[in-house]
C-alpha atoms as a PDB file:
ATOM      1  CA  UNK A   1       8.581 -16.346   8.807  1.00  0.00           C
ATOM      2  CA  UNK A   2       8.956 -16.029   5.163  1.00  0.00           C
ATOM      3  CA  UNK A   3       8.922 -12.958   3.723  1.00  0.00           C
ATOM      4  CA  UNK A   4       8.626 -11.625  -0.013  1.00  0.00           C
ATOM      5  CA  UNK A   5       9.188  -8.452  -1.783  1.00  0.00           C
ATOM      6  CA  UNK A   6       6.727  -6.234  -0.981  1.00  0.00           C
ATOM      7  CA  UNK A   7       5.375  -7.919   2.076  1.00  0.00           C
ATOM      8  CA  UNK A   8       4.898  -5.782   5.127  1.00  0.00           C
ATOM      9  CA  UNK A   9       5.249  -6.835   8.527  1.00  0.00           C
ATOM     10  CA  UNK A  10       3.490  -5.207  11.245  1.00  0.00           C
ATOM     11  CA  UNK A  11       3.911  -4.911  15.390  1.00  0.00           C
ATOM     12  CA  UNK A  12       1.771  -7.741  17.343  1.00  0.00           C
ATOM     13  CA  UNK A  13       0.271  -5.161  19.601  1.00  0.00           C
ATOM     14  CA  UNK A  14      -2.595  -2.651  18.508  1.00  0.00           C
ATOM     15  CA  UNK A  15      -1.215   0.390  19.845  1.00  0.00           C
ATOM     16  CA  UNK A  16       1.988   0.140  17.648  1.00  0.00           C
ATOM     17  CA  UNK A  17       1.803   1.269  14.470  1.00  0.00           C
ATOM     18  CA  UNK A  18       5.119  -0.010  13.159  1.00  0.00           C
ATOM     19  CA  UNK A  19       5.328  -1.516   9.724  1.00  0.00           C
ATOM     20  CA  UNK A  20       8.827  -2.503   7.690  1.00  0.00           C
ATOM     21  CA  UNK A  21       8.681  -2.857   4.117  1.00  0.00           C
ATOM     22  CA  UNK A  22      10.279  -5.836   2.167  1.00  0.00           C
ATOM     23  CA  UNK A  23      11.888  -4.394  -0.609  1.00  0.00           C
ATOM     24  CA  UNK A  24      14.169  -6.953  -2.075  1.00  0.00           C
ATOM     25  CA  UNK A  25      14.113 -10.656  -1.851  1.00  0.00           C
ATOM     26  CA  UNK A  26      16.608 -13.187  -0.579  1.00  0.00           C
ATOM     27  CA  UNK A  27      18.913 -14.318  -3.208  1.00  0.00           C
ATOM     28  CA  UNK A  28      21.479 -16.443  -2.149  1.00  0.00           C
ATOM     29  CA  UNK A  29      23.417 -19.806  -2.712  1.00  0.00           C
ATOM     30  CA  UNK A  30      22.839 -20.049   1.248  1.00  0.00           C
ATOM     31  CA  UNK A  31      19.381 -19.165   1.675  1.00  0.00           C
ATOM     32  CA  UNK A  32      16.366 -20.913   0.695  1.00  0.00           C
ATOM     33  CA  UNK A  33      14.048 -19.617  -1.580  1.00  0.00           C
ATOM     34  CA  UNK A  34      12.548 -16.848   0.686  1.00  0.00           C
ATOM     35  CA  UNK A  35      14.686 -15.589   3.636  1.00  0.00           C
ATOM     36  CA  UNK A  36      13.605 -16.591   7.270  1.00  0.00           C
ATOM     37  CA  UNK A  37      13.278 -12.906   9.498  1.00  0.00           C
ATOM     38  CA  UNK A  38      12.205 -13.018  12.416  1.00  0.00           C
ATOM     39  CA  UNK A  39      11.496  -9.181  13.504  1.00  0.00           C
ATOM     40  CA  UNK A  40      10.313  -8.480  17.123  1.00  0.00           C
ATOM     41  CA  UNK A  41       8.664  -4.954  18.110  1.00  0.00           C
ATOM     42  CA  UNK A  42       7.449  -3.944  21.391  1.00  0.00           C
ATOM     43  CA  UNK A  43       8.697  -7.531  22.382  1.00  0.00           C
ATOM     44  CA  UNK A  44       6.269  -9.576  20.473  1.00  0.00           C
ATOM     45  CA  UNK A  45       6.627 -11.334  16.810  1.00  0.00           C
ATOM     46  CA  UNK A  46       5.978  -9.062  14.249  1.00  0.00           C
ATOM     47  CA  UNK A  47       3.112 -10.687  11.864  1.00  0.00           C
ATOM     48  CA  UNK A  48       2.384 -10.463   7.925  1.00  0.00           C
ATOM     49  CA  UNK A  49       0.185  -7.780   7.320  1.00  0.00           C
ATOM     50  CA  UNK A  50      -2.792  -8.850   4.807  1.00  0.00           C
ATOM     51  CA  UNK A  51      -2.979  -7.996   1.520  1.00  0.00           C
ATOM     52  CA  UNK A  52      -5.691  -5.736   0.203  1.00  0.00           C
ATOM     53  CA  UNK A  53      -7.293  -7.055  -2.691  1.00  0.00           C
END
């Protein structure tokens, strides 16, 4: 997934409370414009936690 600074990504299963932090952006010559992560926890895909407003 795409990540930004300051997005958090959370564990795919409800009993893990898990989150990691974005705290700098991609920046690189080699990279697109947002860095591809894929994070696994508790052996499922870690998902964008929403934002709230």
């Amino acid at each position: 997934m795409k990540v930004h600074e300051g997005d958090v990504l959370v564990c795919g299963t409800k009993d893990c409370k898990v989150e990691l932090t974005v705290t700098k952006e991609c920046v690189s010559e080699t990279c697109s414009e947002a860095c591809e992560i894929d994070a696994t926890c508790c052996k499922k895909p870690m998902e964008l936690k929403e934002k709230s407003s």
